[in-house]
C-alpha atoms as a PDB file:
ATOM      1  CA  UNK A   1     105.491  34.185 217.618  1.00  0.00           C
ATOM      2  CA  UNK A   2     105.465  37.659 219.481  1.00  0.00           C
ATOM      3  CA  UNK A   3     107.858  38.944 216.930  1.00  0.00           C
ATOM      4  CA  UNK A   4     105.342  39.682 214.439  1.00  0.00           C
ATOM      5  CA  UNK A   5     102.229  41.888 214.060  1.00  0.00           C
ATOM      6  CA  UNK A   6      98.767  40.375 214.862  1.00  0.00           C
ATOM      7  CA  UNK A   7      97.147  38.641 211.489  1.00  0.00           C
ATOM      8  CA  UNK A   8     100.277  38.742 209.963  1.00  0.00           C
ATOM      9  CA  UNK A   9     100.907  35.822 207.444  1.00  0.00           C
ATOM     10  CA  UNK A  10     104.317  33.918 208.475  1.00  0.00           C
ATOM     11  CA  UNK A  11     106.303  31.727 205.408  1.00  0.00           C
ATOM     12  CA  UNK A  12     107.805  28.591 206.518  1.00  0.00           C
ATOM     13  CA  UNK A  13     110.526  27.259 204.929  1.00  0.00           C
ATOM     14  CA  UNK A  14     110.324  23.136 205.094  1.00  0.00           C
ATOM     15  CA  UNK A  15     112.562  21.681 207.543  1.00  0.00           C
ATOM     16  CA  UNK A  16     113.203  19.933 211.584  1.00  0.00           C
ATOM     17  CA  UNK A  17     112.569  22.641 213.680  1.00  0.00           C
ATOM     18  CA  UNK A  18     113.649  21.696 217.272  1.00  0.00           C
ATOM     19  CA  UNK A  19     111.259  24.004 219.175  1.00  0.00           C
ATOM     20  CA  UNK A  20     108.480  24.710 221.795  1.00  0.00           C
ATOM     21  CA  UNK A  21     105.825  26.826 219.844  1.00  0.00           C
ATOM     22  CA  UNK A  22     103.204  28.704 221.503  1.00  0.00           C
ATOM     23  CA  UNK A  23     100.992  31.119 219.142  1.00  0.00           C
ATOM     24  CA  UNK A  24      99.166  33.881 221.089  1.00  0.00           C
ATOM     25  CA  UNK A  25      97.751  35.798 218.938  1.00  0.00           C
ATOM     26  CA  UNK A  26      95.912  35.504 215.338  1.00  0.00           C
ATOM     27  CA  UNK A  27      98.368  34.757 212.797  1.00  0.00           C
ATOM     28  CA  UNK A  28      98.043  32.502 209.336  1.00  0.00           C
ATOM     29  CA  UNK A  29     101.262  30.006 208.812  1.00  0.00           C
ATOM     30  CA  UNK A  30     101.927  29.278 205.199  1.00  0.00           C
ATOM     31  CA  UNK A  31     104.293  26.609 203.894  1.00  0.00           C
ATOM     32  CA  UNK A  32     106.928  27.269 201.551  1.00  0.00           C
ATOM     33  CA  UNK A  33     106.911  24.284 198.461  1.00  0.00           C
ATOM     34  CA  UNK A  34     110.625  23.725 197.574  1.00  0.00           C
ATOM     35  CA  UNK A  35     111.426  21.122 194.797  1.00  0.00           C
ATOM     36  CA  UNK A  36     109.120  18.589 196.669  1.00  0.00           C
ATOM     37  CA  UNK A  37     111.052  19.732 199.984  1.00  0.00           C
ATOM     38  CA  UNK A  38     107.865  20.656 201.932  1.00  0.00           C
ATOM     39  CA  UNK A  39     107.504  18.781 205.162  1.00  0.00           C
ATOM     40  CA  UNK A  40     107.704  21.357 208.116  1.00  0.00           C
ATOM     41  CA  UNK A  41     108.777  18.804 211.100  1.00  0.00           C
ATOM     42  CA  UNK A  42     108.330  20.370 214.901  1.00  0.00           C
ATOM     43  CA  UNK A  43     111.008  18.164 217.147  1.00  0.00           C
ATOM     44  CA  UNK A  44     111.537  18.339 220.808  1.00  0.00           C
ATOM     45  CA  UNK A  45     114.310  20.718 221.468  1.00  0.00           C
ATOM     46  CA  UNK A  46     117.397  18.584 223.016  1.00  0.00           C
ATOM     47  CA  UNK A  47     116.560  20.666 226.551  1.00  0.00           C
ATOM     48  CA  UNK A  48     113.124  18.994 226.421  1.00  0.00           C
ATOM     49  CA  UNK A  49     109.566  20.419 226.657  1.00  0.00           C
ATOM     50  CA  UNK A  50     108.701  23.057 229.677  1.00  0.00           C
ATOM     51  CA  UNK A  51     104.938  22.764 230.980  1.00  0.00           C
ATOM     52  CA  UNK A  52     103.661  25.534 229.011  1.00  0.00           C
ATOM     53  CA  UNK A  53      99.591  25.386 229.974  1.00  0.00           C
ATOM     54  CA  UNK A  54      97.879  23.258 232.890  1.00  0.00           C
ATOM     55  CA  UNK A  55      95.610  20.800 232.536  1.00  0.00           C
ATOM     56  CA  UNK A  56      91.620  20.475 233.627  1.00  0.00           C
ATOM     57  CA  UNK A  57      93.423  18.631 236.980  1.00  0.00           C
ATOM     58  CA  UNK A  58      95.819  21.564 237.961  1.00  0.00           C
ATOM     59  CA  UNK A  59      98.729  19.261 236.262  1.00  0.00           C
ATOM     60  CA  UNK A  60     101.448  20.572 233.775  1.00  0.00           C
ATOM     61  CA  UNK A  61     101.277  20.072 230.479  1.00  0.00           C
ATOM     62  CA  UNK A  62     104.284  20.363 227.930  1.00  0.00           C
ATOM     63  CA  UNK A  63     102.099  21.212 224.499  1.00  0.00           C
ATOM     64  CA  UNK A  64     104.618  21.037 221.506  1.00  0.00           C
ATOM     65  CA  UNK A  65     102.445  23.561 219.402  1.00  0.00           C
ATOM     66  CA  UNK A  66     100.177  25.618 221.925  1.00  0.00           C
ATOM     67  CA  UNK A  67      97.796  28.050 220.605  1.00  0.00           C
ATOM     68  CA  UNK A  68      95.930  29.909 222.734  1.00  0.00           C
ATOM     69  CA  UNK A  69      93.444  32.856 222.327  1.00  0.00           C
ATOM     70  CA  UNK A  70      92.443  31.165 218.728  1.00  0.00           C
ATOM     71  CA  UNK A  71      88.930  33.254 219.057  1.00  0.00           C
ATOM     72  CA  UNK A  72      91.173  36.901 218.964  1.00  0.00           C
END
């Protein structure tokens, strides 16, 4: 989500979204209601995950929604 300003408020239309999702920086996601249409699904892109983050034991980790920096 690097295309948008920090704090910035982001509409999401509902929907599959077939995507890898890391946040980085402080930013509010809203959900767009449409005619009882509002489940926002996050599916594994048909490529698969990438190990985006590493776990406590040094291992890769592939986190569908990573959000890092949350304190910023």
């Amino acid at each position: 989500m690097s295309s948008v300003p920090p704090a910035s408020t982001t509409s999401v239309c509902w929907g599959f979204y077939a995507e890898q999702v890391t946040i980085s920086q402080a930013l509010t996601l809203e959900g767009i209601d449409g005619a009882n249409l509002n489940q926002v699904v996050v599916t594994v892109p048909s490529g698969g995950l990438a190990a985006n983050v590493t776990s406590l034991s040094g291992q890769g980790v592939a986190a569908q929604v990573l959000v890092q920096n949350a304190n910023r």
